[in-house]
PDB file of N, CA and C in Angstrom:
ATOM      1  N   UNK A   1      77.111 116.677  93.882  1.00  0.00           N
ATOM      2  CA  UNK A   1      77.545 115.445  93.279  1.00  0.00           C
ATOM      3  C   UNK A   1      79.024 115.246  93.581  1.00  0.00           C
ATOM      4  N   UNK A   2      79.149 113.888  94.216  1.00  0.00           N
ATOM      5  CA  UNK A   2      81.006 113.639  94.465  1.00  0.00           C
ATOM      6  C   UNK A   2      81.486 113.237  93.601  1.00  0.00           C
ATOM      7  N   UNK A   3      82.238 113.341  92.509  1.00  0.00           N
ATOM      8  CA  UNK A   3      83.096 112.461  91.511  1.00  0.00           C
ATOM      9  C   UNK A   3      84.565 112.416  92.166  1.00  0.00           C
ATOM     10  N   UNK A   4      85.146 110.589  92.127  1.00  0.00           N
ATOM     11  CA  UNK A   4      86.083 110.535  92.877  1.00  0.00           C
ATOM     12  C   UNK A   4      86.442 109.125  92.654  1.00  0.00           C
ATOM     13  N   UNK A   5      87.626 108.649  91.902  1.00  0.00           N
ATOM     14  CA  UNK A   5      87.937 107.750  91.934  1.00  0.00           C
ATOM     15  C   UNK A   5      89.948 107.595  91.695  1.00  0.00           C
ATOM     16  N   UNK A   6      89.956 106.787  92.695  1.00  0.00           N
ATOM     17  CA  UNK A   6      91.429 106.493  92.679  1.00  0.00           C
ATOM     18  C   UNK A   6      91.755 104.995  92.696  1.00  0.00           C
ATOM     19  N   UNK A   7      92.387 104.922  91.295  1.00  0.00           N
ATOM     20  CA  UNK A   7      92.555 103.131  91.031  1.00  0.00           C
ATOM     21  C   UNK A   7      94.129 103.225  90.845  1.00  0.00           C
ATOM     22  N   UNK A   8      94.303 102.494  91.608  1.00  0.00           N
ATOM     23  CA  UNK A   8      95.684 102.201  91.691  1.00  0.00           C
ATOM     24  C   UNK A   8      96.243 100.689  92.228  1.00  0.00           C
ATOM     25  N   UNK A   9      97.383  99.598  91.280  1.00  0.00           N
ATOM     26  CA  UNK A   9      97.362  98.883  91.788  1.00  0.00           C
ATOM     27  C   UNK A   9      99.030  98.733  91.767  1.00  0.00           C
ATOM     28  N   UNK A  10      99.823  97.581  92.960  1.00  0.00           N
ATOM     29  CA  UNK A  10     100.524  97.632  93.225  1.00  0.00           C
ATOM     30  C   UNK A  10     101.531  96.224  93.582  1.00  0.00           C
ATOM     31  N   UNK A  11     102.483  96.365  93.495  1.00  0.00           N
ATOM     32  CA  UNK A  11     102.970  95.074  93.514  1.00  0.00           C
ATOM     33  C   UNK A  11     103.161  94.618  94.866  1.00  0.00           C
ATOM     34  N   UNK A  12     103.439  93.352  94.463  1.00  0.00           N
ATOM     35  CA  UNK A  12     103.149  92.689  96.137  1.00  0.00           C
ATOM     36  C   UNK A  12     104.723  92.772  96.736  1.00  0.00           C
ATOM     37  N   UNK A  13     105.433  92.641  96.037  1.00  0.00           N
ATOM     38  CA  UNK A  13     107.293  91.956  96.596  1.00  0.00           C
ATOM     39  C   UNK A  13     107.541  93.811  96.956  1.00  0.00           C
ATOM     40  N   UNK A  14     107.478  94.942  95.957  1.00  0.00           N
ATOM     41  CA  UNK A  14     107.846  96.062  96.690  1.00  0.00           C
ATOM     42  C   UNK A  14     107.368  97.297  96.945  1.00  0.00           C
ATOM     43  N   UNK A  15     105.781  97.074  96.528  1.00  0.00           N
ATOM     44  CA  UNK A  15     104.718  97.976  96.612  1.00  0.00           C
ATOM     45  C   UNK A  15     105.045  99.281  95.734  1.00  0.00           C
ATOM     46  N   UNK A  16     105.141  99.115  94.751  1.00  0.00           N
ATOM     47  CA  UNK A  16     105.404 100.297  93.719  1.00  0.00           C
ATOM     48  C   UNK A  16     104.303 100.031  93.078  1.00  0.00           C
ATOM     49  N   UNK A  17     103.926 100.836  92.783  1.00  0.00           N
ATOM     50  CA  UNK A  17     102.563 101.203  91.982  1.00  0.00           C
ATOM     51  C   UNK A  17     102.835 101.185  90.504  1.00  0.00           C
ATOM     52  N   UNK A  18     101.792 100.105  89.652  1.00  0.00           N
ATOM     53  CA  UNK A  18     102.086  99.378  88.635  1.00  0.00           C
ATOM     54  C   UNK A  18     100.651  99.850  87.597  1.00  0.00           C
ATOM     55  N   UNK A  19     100.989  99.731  86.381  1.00  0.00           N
ATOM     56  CA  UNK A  19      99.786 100.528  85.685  1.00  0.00           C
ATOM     57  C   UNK A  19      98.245  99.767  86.035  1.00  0.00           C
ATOM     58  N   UNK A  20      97.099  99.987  86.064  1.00  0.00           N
ATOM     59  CA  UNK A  20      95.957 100.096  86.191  1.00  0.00           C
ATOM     60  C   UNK A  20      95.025  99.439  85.080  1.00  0.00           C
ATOM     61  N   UNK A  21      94.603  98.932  84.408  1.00  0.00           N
ATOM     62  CA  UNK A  21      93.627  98.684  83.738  1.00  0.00           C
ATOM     63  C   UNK A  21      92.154  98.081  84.283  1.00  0.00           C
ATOM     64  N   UNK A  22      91.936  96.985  83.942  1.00  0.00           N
ATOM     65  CA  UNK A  22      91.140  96.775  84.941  1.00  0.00           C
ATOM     66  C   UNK A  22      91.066  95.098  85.761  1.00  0.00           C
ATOM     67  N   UNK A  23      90.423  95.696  86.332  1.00  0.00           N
ATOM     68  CA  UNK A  23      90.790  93.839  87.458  1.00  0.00           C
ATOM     69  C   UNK A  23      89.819  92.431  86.712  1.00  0.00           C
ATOM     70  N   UNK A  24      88.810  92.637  86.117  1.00  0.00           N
ATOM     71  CA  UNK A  24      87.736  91.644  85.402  1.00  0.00           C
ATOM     72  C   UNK A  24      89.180  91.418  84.673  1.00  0.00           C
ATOM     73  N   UNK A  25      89.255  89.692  84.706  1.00  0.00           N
ATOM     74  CA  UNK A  25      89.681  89.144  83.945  1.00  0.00           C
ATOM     75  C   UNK A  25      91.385  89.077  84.621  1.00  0.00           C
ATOM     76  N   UNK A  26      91.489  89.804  85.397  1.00  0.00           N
ATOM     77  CA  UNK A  26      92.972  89.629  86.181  1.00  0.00           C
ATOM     78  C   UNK A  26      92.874  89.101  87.460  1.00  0.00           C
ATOM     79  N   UNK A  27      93.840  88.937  87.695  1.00  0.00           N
ATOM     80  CA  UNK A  27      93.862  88.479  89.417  1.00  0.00           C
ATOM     81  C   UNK A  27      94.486  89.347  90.484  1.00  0.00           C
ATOM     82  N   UNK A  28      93.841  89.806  91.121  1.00  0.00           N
ATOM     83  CA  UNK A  28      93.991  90.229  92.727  1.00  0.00           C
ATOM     84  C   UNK A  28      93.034  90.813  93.522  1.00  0.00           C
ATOM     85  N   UNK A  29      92.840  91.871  94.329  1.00  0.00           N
ATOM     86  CA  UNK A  29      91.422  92.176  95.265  1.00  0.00           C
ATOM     87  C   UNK A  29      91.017  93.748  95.107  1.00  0.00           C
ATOM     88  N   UNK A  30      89.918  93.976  95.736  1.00  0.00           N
ATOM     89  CA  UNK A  30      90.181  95.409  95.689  1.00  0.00           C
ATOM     90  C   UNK A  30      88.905  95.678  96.711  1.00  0.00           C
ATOM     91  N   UNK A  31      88.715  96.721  97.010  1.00  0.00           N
ATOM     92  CA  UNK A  31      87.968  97.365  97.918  1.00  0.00           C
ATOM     93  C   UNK A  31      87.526  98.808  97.531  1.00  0.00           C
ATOM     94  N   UNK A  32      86.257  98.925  97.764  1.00  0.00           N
ATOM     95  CA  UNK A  32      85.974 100.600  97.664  1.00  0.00           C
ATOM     96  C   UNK A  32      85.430 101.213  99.016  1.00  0.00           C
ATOM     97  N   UNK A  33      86.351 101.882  99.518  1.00  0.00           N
ATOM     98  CA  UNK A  33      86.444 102.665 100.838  1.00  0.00           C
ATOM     99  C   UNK A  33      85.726 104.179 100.496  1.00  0.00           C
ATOM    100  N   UNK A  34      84.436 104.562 101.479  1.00  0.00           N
ATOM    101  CA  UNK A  34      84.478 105.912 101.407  1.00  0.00           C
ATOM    102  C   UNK A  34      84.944 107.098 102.410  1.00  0.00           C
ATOM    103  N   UNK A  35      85.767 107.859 101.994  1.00  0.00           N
ATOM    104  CA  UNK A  35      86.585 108.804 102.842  1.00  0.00           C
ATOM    105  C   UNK A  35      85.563 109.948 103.133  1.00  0.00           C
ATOM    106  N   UNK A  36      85.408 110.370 103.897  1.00  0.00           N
ATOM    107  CA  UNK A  36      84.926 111.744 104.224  1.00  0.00           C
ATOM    108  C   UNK A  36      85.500 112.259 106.137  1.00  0.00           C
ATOM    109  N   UNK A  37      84.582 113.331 106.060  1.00  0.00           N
ATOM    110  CA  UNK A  37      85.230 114.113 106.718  1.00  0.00           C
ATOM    111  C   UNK A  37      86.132 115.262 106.948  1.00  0.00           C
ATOM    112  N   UNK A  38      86.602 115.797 108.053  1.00  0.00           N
ATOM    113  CA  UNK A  38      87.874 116.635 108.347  1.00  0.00           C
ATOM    114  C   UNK A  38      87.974 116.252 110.204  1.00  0.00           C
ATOM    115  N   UNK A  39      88.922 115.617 110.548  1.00  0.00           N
ATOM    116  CA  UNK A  39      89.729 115.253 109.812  1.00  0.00           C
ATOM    117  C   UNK A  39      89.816 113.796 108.661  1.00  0.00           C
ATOM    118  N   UNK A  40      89.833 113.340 108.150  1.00  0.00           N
ATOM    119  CA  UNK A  40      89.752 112.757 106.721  1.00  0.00           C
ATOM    120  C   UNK A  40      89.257 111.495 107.977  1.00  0.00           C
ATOM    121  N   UNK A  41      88.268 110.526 107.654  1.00  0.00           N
ATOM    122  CA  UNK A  41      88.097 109.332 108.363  1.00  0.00           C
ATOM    123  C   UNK A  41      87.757 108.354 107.063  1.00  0.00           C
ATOM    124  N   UNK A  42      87.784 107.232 107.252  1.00  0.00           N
ATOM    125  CA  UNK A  42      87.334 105.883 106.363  1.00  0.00           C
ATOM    126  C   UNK A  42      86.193 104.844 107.174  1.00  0.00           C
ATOM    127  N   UNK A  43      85.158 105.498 106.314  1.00  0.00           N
ATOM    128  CA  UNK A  43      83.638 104.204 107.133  1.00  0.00           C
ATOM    129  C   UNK A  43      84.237 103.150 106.973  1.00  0.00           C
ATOM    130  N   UNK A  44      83.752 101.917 108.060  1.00  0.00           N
ATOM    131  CA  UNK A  44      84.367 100.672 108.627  1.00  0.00           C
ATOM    132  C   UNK A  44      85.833 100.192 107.849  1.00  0.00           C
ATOM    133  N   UNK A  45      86.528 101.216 108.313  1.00  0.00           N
ATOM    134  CA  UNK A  45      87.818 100.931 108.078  1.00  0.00           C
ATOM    135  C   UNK A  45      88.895  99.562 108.323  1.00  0.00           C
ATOM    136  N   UNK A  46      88.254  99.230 109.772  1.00  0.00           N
ATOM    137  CA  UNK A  46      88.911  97.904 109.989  1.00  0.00           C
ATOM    138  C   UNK A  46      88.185  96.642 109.343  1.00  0.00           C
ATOM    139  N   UNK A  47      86.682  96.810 109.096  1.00  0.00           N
ATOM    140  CA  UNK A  47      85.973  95.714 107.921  1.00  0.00           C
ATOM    141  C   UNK A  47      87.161  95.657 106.928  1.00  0.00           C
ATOM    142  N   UNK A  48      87.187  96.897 106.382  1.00  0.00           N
ATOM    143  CA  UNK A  48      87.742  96.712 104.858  1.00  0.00           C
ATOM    144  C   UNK A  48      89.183  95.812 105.301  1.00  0.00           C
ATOM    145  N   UNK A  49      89.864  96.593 106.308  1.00  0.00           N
ATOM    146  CA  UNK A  49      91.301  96.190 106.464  1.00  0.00           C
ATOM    147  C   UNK A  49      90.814  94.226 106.689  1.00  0.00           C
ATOM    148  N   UNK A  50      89.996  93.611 107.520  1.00  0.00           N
ATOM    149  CA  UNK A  50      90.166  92.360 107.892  1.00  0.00           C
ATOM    150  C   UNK A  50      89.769  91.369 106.461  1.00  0.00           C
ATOM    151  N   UNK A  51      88.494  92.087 105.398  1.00  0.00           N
ATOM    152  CA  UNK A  51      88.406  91.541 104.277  1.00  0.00           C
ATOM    153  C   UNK A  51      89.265  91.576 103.304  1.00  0.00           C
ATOM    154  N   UNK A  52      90.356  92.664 103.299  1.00  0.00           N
ATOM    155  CA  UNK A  52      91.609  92.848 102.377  1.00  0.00           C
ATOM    156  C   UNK A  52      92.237  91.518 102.709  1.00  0.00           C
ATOM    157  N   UNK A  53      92.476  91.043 104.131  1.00  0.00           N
ATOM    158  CA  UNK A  53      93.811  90.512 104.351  1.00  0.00           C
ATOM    159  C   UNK A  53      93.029  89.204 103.913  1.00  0.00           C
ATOM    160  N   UNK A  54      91.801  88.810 104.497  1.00  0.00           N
ATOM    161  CA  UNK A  54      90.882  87.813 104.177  1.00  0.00           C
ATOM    162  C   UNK A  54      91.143  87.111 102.996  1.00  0.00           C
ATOM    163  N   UNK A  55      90.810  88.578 102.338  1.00  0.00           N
ATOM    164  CA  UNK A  55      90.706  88.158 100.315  1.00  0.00           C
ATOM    165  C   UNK A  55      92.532  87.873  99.887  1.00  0.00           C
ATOM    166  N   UNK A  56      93.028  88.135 100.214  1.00  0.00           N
ATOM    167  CA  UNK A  56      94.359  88.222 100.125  1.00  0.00           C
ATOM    168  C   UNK A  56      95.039  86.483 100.336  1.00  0.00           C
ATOM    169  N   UNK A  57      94.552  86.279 101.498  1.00  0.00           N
ATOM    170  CA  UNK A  57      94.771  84.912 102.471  1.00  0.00           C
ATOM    171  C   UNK A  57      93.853  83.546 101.246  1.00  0.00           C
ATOM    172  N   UNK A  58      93.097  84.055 100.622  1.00  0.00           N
ATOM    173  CA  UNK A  58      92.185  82.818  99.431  1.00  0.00           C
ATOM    174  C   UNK A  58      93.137  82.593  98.456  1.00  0.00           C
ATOM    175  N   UNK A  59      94.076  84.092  98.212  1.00  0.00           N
ATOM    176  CA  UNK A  59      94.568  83.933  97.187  1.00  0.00           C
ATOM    177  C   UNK A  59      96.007  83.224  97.157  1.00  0.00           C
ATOM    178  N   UNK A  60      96.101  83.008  98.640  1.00  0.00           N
ATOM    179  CA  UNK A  60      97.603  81.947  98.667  1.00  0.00           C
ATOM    180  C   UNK A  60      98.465  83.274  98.983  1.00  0.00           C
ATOM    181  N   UNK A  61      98.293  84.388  98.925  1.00  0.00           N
ATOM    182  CA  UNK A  61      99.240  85.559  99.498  1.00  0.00           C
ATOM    183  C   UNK A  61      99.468  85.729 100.861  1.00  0.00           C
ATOM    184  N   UNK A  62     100.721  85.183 101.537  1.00  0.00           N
ATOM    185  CA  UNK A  62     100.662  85.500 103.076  1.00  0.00           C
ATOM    186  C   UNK A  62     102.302  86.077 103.064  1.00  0.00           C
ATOM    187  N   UNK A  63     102.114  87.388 103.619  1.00  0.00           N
ATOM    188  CA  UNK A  63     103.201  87.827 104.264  1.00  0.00           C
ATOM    189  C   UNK A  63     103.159  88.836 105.526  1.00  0.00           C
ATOM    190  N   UNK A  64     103.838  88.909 106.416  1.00  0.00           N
ATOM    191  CA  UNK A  64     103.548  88.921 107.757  1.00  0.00           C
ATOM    192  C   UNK A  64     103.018  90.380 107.675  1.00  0.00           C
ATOM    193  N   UNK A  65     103.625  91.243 106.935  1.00  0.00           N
ATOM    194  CA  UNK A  65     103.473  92.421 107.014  1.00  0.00           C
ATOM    195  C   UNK A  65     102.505  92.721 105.988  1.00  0.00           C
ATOM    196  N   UNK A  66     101.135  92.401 105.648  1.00  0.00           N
ATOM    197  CA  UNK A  66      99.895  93.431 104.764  1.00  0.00           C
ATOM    198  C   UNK A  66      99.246  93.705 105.509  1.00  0.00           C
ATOM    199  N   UNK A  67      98.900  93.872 107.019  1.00  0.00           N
ATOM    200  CA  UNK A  67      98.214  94.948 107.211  1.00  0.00           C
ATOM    201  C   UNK A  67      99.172  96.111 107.030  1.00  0.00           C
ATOM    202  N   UNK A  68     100.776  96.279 107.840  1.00  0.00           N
ATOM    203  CA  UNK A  68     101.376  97.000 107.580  1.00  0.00           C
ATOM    204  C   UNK A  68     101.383  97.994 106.095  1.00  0.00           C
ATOM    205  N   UNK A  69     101.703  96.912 105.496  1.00  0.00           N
ATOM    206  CA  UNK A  69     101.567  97.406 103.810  1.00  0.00           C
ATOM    207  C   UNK A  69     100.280  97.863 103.474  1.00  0.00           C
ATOM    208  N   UNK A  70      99.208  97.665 103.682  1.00  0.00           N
ATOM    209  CA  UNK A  70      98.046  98.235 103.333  1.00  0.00           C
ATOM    210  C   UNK A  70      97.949  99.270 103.997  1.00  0.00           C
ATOM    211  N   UNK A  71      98.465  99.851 105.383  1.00  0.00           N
ATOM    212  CA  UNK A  71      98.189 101.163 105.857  1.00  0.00           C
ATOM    213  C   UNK A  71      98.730 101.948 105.185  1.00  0.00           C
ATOM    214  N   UNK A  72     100.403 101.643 105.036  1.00  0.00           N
ATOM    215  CA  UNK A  72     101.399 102.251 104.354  1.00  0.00           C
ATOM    216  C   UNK A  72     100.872 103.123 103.035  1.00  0.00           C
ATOM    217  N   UNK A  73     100.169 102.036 102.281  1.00  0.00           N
ATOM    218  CA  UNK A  73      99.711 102.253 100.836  1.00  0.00           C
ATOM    219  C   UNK A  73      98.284 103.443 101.079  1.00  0.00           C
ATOM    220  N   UNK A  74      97.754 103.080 102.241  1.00  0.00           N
ATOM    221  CA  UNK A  74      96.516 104.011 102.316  1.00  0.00           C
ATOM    222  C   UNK A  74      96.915 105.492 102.480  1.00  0.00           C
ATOM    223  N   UNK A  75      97.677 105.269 103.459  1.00  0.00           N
ATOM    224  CA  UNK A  75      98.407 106.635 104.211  1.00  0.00           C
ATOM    225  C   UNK A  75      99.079 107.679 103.380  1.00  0.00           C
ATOM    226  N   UNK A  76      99.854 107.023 102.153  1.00  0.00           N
ATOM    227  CA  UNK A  76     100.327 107.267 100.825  1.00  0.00           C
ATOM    228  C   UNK A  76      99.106 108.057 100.028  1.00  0.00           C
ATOM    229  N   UNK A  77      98.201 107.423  99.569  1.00  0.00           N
ATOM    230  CA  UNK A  77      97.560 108.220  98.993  1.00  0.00           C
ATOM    231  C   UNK A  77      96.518 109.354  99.250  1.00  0.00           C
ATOM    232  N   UNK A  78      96.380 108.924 101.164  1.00  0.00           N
ATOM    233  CA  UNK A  78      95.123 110.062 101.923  1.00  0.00           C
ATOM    234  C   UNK A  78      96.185 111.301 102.085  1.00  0.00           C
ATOM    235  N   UNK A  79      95.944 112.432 101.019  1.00  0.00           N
ATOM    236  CA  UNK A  79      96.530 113.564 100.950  1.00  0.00           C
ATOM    237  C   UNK A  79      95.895 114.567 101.502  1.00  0.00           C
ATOM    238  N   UNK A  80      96.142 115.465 102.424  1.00  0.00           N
ATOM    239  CA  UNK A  80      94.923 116.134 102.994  1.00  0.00           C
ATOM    240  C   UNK A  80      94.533 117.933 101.983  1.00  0.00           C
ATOM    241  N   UNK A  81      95.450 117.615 100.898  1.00  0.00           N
ATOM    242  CA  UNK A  81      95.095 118.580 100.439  1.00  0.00           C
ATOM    243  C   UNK A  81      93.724 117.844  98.966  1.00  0.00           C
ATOM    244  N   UNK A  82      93.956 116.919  98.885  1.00  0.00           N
ATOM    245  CA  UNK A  82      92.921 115.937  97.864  1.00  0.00           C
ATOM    246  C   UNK A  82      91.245 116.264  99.032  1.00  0.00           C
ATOM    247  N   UNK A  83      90.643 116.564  97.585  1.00  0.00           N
ATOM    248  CA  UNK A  83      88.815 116.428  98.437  1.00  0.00           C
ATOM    249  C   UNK A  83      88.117 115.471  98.470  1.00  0.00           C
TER     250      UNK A  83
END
């Protein structure tokens, strides 16, 4: 059995990670990516990345750099010592 969840959400102007509750009833996007592997991989990784920016782009959010920022933020939390 895998138990595994990492919720984390973050601001848009400087990407600091901001408390968590839950998204019903708030506004912004989210995605559930599954990691596996060694070395660590993410199934259809670039889906998720083109529907992030997608969902992002409905919401009137455009800045040049979120794919940037979304790797940044991924890369941040894929720890290779985390299972």
């Amino acid at each position: 059995m895998v138990i595994y969840s990492l919720k984390k959400s973050y601001r848009l102007k400087d990407l600091k990670e901001t408390d968590f509750k839950d998204l019903w009833g708030n506004h912004g996007i989210f995605t559930t990516m599954w990691i596996f592997g060694k070395p660590l991989k993410i199934l259809f990784f670039e889906n998720h990345i083109k529907n992030l920016i997608r969902s992002l782009q409905v919401y009137k959010i455009k800045k040049k750099s979120l794919k940037k920022d979304i790797l940044q933020i991924i890369n941040k939390n894929l720890n290779k010592k985390k299972l």
